[in-house]
Protein backbone atom coordinates (compact mmCIF):
# COMPACT_ATOMS: atom_id res chain seq x y z
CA UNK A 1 115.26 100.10 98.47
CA UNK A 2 119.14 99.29 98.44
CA UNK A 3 120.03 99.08 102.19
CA UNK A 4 123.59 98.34 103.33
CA UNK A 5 123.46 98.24 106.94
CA UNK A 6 123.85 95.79 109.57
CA UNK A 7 120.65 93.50 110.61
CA UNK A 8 118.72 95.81 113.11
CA UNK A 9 119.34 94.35 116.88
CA UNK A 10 115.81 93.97 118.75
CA UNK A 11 116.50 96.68 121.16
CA UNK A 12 117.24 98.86 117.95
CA UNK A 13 113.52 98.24 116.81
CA UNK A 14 111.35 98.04 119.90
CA UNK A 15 113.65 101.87 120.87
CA UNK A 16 112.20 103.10 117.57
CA UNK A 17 108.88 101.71 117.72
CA UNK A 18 108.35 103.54 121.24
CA UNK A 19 110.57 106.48 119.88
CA UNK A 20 108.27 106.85 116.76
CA UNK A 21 104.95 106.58 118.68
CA UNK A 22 105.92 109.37 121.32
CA UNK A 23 107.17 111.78 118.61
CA UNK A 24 103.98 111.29 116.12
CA UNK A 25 101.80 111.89 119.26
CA UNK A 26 104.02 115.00 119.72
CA UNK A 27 103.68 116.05 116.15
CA UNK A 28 99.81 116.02 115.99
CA UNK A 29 99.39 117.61 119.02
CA UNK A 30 101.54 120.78 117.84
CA UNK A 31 100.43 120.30 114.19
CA UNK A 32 101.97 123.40 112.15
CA UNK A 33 105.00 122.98 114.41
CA UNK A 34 106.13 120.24 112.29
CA UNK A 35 105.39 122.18 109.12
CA UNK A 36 108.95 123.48 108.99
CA UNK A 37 110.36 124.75 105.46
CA UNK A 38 106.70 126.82 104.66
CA UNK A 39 106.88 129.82 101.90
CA UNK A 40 106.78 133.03 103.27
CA UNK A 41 103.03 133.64 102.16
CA UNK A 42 101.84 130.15 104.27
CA UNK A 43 101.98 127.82 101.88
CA UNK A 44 102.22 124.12 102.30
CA UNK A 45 104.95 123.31 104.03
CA UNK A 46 108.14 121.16 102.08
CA UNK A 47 109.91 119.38 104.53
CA UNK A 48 108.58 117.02 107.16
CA UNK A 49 110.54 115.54 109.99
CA UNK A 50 109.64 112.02 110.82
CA UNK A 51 110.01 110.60 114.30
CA UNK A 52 113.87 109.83 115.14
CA UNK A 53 114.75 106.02 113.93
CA UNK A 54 111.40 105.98 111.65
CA UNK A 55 113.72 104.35 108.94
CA UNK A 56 111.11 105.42 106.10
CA UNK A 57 111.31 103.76 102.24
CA UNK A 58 107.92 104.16 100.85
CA UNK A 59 105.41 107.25 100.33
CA UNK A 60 102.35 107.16 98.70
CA UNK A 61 99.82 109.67 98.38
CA UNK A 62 96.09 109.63 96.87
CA UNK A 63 93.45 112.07 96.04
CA UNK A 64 93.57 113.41 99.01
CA UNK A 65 95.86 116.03 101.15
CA UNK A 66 97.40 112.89 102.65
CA UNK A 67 100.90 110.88 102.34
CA UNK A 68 101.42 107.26 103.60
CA UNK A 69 105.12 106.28 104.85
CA UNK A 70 106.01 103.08 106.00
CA UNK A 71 108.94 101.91 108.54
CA UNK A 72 112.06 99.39 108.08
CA UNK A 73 112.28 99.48 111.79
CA UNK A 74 109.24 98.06 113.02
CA UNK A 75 106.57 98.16 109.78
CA UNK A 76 104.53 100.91 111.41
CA UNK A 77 102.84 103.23 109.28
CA UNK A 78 102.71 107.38 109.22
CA UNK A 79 100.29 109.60 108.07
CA UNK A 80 101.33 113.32 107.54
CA UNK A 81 98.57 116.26 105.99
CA UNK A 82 100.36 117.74 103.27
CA UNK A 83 98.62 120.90 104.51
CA UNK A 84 99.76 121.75 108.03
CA UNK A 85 102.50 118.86 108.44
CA UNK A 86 100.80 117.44 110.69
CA UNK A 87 101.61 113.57 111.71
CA UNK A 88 99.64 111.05 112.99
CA UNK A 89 101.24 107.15 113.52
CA UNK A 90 98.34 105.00 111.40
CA UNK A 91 99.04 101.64 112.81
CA UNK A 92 101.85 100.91 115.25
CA UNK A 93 104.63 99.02 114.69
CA UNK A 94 106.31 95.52 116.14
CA UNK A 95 109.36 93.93 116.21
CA UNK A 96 109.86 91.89 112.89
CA UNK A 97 108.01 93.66 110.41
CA UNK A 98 108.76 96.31 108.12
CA UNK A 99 107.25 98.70 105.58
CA UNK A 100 108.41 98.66 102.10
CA UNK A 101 106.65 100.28 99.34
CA UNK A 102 103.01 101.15 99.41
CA UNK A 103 100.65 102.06 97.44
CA UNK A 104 96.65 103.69 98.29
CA UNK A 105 93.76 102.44 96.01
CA UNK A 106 90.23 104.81 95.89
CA UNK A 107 89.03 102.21 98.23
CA UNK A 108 91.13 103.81 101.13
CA UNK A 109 92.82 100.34 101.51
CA UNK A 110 96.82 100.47 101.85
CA UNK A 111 98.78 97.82 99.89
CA UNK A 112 102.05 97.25 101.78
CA UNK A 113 105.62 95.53 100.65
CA UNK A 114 106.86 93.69 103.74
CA UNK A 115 110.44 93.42 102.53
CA UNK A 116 112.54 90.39 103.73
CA UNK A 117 109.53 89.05 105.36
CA UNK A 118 107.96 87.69 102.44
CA UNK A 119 104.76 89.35 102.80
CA UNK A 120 102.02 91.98 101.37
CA UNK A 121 99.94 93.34 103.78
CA UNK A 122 96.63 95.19 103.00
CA UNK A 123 95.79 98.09 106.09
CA UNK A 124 92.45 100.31 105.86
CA UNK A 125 94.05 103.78 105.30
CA UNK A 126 90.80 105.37 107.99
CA UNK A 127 91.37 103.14 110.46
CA UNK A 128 94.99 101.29 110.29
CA UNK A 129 93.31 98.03 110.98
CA UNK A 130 94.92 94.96 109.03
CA UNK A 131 92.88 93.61 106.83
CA UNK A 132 94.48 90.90 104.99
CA UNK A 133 98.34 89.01 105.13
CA UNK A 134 99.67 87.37 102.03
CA UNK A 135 102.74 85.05 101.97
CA UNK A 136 104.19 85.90 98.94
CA UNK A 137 107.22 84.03 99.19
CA UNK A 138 109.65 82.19 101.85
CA UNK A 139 110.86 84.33 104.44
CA UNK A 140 114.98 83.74 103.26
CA UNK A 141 116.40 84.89 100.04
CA UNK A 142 113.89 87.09 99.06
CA UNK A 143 112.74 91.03 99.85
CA UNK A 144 109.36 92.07 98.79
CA UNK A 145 110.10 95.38 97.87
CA UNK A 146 107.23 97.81 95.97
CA UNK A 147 104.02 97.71 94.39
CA UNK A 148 101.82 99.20 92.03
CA UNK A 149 98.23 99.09 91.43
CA UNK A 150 96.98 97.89 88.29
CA UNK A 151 93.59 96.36 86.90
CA UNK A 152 92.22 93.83 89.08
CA UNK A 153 95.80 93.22 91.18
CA UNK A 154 98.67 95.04 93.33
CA UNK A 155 101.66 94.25 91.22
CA UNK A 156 105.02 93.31 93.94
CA UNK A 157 108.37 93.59 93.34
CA UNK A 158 110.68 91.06 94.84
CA UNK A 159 114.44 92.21 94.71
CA UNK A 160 115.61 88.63 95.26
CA UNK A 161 114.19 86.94 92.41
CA UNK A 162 113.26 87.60 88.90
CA UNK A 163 109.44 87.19 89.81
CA UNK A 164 106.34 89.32 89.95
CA UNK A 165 103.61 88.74 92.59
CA UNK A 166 99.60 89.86 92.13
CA UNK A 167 97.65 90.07 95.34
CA UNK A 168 94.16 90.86 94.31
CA UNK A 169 92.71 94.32 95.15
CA UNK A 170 89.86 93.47 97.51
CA UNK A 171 89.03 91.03 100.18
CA UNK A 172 89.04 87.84 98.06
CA UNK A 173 90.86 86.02 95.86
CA UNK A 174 94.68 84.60 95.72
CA UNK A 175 97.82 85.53 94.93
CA UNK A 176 100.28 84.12 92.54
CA UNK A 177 103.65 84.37 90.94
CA UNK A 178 104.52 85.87 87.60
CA UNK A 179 108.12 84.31 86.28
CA UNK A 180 110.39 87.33 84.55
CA UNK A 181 111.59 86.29 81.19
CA UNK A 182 112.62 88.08 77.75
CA UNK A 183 115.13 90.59 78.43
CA UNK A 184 115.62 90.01 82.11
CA UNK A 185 118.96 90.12 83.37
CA UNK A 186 118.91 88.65 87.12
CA UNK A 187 122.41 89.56 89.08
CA UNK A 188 122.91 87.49 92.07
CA UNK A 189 123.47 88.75 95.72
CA UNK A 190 122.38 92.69 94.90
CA UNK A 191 119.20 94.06 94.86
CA UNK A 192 117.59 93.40 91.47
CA UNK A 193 113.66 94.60 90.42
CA UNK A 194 112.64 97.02 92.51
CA UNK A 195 110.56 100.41 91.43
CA UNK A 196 107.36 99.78 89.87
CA UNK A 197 104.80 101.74 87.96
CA UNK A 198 102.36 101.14 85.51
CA UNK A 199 102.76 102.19 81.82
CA UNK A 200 100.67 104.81 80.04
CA UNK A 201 98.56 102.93 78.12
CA UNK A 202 97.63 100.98 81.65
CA UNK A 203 98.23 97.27 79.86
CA UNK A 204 101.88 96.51 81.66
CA UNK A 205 104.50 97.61 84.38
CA UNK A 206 108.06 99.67 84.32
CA UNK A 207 110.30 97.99 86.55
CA UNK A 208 113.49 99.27 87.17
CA UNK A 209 116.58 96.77 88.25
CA UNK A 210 118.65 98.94 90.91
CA UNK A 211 122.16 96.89 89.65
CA UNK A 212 123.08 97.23 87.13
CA UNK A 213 120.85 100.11 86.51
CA UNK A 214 118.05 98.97 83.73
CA UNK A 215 114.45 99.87 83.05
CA UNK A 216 112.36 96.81 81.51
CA UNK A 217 108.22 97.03 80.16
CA UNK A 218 106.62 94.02 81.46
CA UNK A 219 103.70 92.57 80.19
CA UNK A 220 101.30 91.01 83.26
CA UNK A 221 99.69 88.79 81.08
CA UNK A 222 103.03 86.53 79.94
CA UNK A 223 105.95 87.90 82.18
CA UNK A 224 108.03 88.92 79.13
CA UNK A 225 110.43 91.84 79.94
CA UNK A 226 111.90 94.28 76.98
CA UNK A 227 114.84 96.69 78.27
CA UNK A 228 113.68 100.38 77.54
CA UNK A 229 116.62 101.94 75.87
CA UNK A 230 117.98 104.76 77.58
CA UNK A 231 118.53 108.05 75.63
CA UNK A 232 121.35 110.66 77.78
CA UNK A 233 121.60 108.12 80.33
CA UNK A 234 124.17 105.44 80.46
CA UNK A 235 121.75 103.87 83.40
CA UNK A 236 119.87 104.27 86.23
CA UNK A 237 122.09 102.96 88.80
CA UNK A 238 120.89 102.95 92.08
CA UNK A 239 117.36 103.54 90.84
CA UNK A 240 114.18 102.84 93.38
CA UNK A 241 111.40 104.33 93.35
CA UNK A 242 109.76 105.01 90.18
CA UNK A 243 106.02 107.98 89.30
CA UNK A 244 104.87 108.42 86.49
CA UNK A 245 102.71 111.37 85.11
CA UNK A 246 101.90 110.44 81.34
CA UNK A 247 104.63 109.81 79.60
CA UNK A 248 107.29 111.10 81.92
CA UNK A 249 108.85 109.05 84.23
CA UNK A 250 110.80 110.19 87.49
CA UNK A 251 113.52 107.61 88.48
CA UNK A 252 114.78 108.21 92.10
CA UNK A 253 118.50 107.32 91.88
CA UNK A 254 118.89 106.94 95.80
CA UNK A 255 122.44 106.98 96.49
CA UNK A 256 123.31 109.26 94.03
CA UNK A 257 120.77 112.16 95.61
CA UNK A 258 118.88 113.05 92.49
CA UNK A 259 115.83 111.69 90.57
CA UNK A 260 115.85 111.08 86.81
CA UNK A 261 113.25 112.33 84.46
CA UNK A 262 112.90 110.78 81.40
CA UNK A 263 109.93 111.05 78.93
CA UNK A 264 108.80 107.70 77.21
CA UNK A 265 107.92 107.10 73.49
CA UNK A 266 104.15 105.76 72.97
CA UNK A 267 105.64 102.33 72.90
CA UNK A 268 107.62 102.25 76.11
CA UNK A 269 110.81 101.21 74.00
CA UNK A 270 113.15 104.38 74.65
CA UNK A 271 113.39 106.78 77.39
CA UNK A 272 114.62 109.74 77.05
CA UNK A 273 116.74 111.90 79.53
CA UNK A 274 114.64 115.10 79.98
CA UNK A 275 116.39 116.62 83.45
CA UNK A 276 117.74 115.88 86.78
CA UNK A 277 116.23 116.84 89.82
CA UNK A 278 118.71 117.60 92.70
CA UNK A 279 118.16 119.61 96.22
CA UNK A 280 120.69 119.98 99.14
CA UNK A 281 117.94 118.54 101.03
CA UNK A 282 118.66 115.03 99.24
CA UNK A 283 120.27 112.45 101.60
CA UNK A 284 119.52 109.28 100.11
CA UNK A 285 115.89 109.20 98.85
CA UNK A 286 114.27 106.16 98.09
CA UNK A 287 110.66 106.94 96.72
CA UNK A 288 108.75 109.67 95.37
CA UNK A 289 104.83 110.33 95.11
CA UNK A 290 103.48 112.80 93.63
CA UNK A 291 100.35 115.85 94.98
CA UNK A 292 99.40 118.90 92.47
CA UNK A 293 103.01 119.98 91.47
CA UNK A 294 105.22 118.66 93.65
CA UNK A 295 107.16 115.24 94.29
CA UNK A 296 107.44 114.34 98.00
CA UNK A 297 110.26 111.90 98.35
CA UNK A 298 111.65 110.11 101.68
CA UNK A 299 115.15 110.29 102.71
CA UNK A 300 116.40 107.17 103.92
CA UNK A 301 119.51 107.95 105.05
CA UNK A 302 121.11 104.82 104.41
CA UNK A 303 124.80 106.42 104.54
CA UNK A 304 123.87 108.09 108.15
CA UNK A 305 123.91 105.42 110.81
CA UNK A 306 120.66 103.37 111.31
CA UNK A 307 119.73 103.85 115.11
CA UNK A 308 117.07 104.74 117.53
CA UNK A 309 117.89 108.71 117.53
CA UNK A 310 118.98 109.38 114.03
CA UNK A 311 116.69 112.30 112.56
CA UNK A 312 114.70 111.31 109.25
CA UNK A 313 112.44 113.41 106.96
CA UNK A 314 110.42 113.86 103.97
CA UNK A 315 110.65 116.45 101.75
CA UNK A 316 109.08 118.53 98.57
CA UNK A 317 110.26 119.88 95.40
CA UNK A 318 108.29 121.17 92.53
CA UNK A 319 107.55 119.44 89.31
């Protein structure tokens, strides 16, 4: 997430928390009716409009016919069936938290960025009940930002300083810091590590650095970053959320309306510009999950003004 918009005013975030709640009541109870942009022959539908002044910035999708989108507004969480479109609001929202990234483990348990707040949040994906609160960091000069599940830990971003954070996956245990080091470039006042997957091999983490545009393999066990050169690509500017299937990575370049694909040696040393992926239904996407063929992707909107009755949606495009 690269935001550039003025702090949200509390009458902002309590309209869109009681906006967001009507409108997802709305959508489940009409179901297909917010399965607009179906193929002729009834397929699943490949655009999804979220409640007006949802804010979204992370999707994430598991085994099952489900995606999971937080809120900047209000840190409420969506659930939308991939089948009929149909939305349902998971766990409502309050003034002062927000919903970065997020990521669903097999144990139905929801591992949430909470952005400038500092925190991770764990939510039960059946029930939307919180389960657990970490303070990651202090709640100034920082913005926990995505996440990625790997091993025994959820891996978090945080876009203000060249650090790693591992909650562990469960109910027990404690967090703690990783320190970047290596190649690590950290630019001051812009929004530095962000995306996060794991590599192939499932031993370390891709993190991309939004400004000024890098990819770096991290190894969880020491902290030591090595850039990933870039083959076709000068950079990744703007780059936010990352997938992965295999070896090929999909970069979402948010303000620049297009995701990246580039394949990865064995190594993780080079990547390798493969395509772009553009649609006219682009408008500033942040992150991207991926169901069967297709990457669903948010649209954040962050050129389009940030209020209570701006329209936001997801969208589809095959892989």
């Amino acid at each position: 997430m690269t935001p550039k918009h003025p702090r949200l005013s509390r009458r902002l975030l309590l309209g869109a928390a009681a906006g967001a709640t009507l409108t997802a009541a709305t959508a489940a109870g009409t179901g297909a009716a917010y399965g607009i942009g179906r193929p002729a022959g009834g397929g699943w539908p490949t655009e999804f409009p979220l409640p007006d002044g949802w804010l979204p910035e992370g999707i994430t999708i598991g085994s099952g016919p489900y995606a999971y989108m937080g809120s900047r507004a209000h840190g409420a969480i969506l659930r939308a069936d991939l089948r009929t479109g149909a939305l349902k609001v998971l766990r409502a929202g309050a003034l002062g938290r927000a919903s970065i990234g997020l990521k669903l483990d097999h144990d139905d348990l929801l591992y949430v960025a909470g952005g400038a707040g500092g925190t991770a949040s764990v939510i039960d994906a059946r029930t939307g009940a919180l389960v657990a609160t970490h303070r990651l960091t202090p709640p100034a000069g920082h913005f926990i930002n995505d996440t990625v599940l790997l091993g025994r830990d959820a891996w978090f971003t945080d876009s203000g300083e060249a650090v790693l954070h591992a909650v562990p996956r469960g109910r027990s245990g404690g967090v703690r810091a990783l320190p970047l080091t290596g190649d690590w470039v950290q630019t001051p006042h812009v929004y530095n590590a962000n995306g996060i997957v794991d590599t192939p091999d499932g031993r370390g983490v891709i993190v991309v650095s939004s400004i000024p545009g890098r990819l770096y393999h991290v190894d969880v066990r020491t902290g030591h970053a090595t850039e990933i050169a870039l083959r076709g690509a000068a950079d990744v500017l703007n780059g936010d959320g990352l997938a992965r299937v295999g070896h090929t990575l999909y970069v979402v370049r948010n303000r620049d309306n297009l995701v990246a694909v580039f394949r990865l040696d064995r190594a993780v040393r080079t990547a390798t510009l493969h395509r772009t992926i553009t649609d006219p239904r682009f408008d500033v996407p942040t992150t991207a999950a991926r169901h069967g063929n297709r990457l669903y992707l948010v649209n954040a909107r962050f050129t389009s003004p940030q209020k209570p009755d701006t329209a936001f949606n997801a969208v589809a495009v095959p892989l």
